[in-house]
Protein backbone atom coordinates (compact mmCIF):
# COMPACT_ATOMS: atom_id res chain seq x y z
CA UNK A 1 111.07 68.39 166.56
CA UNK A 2 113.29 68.22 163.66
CA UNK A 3 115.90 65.63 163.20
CA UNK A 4 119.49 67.58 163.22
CA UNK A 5 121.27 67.37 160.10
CA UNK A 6 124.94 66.22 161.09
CA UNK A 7 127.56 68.39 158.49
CA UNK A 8 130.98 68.12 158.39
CA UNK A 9 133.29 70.69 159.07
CA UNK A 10 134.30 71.24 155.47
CA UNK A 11 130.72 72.13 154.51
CA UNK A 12 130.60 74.34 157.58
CA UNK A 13 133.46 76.39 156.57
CA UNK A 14 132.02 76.75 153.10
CA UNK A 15 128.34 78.17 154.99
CA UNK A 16 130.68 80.50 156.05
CA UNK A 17 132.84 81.31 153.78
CA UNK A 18 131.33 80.70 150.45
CA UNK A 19 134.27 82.78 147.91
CA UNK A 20 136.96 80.86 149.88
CA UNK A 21 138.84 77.76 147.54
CA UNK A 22 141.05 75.55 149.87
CA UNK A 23 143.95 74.81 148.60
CA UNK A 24 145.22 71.15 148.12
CA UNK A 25 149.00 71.08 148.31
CA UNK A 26 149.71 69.98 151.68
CA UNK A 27 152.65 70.95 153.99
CA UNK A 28 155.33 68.66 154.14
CA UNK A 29 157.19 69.32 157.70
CA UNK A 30 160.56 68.31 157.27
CA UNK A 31 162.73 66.45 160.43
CA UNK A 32 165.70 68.30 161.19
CA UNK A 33 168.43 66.24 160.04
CA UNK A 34 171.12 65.12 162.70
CA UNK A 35 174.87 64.65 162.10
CA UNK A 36 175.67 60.81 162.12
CA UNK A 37 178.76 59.42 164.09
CA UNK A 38 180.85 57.00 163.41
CA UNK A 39 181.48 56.14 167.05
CA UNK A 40 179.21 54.49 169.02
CA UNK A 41 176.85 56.55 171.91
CA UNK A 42 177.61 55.76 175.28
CA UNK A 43 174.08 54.63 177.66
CA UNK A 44 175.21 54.48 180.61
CA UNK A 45 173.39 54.34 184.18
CA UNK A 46 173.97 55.99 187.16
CA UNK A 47 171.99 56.73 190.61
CA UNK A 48 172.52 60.06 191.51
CA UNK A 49 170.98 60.95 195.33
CA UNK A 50 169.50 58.01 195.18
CA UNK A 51 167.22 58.53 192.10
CA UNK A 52 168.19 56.38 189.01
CA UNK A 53 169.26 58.31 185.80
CA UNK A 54 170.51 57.78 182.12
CA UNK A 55 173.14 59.03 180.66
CA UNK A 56 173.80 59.29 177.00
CA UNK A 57 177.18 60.87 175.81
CA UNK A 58 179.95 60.65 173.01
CA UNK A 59 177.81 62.79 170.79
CA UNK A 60 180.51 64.76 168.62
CA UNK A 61 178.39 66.74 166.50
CA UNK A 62 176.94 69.99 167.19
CA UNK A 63 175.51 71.25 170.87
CA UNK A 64 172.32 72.11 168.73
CA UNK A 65 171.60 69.01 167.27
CA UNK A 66 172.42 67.17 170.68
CA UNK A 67 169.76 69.44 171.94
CA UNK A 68 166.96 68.34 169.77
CA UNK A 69 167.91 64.83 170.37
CA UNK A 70 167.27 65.61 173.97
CA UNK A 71 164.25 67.11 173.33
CA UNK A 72 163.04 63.92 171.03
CA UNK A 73 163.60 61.29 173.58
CA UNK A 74 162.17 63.03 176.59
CA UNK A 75 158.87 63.57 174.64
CA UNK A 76 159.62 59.93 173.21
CA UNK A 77 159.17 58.75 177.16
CA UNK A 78 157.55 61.97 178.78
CA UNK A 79 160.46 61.95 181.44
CA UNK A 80 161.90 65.09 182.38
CA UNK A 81 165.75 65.90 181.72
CA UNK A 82 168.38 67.93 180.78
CA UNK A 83 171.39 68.62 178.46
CA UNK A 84 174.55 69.56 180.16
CA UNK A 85 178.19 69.33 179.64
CA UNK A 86 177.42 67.40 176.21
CA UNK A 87 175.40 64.78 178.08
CA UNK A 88 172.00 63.87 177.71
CA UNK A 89 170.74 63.22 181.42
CA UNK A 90 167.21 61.62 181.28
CA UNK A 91 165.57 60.71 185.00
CA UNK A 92 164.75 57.07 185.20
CA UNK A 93 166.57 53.90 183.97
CA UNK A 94 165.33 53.94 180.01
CA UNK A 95 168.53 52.38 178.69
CA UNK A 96 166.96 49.84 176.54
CA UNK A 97 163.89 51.91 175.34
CA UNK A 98 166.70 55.08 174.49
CA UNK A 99 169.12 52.49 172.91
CA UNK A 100 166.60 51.32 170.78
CA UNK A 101 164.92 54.89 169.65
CA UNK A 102 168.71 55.81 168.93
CA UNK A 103 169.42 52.65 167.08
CA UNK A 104 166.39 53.58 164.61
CA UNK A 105 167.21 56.84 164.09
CA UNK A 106 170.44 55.89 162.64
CA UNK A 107 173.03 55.73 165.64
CA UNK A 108 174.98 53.42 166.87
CA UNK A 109 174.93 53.01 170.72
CA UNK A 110 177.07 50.84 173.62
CA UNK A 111 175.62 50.35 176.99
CA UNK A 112 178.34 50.81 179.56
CA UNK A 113 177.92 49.48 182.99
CA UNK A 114 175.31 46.59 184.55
């Protein structure tokens, strides 16, 4: 038997390909930029039929980037929630873990209640 030769991928592709050059510039993906506040974000939590949840609300910028805030911290904590009636509603009690992903994106934040 012989011994298998282990290639990489890159030399793979070029088996295949051999007229191809690759290209080096690299794509830069850029974050979408979100409107800074000068108030503070309101954390709050609530239970709500019996099933803790956090609130986050006070946003005044656009719905749209509220959105994709939304969408940042529930993949942040793989929690399922929702955006409605410019409130972030997040299922679970993730004050402290929210606070402090909003705190290093830029925001400012309060915790209201216990």
């Amino acid at each position: 038997m012989k011994p298998e030769t282990v290639t990489s991928l890159e030399d793979q592709l070029k088996n295949l390909f051999p007229e191809h050059e690759p290209s080096k510039e690299t794509e830069i993906t850029e974050e979408p930029t979100i409107w800074l506040q000068d108030d503070p974000l309101l954390c709050k939590y609530e239970k709500r039929k019996g099933k803790p949840i956090t609130i986050i609300e006070g946003y005044n910028g656009a719905d749209k980037d509220f959105k994709i805030l939304a969408k940042e911290i529930k993949q942040l904590l793989s929690v399922g929630g929702s955006f409605k009636n410019e409130q972030i509603i997040i299922q679970g009690d993730y004050r402290d873990k929210i606070m402090q992903f909003l705190k290093d994106k830029g925001f400012s934040v309060k915790r209201v209640g216990g």
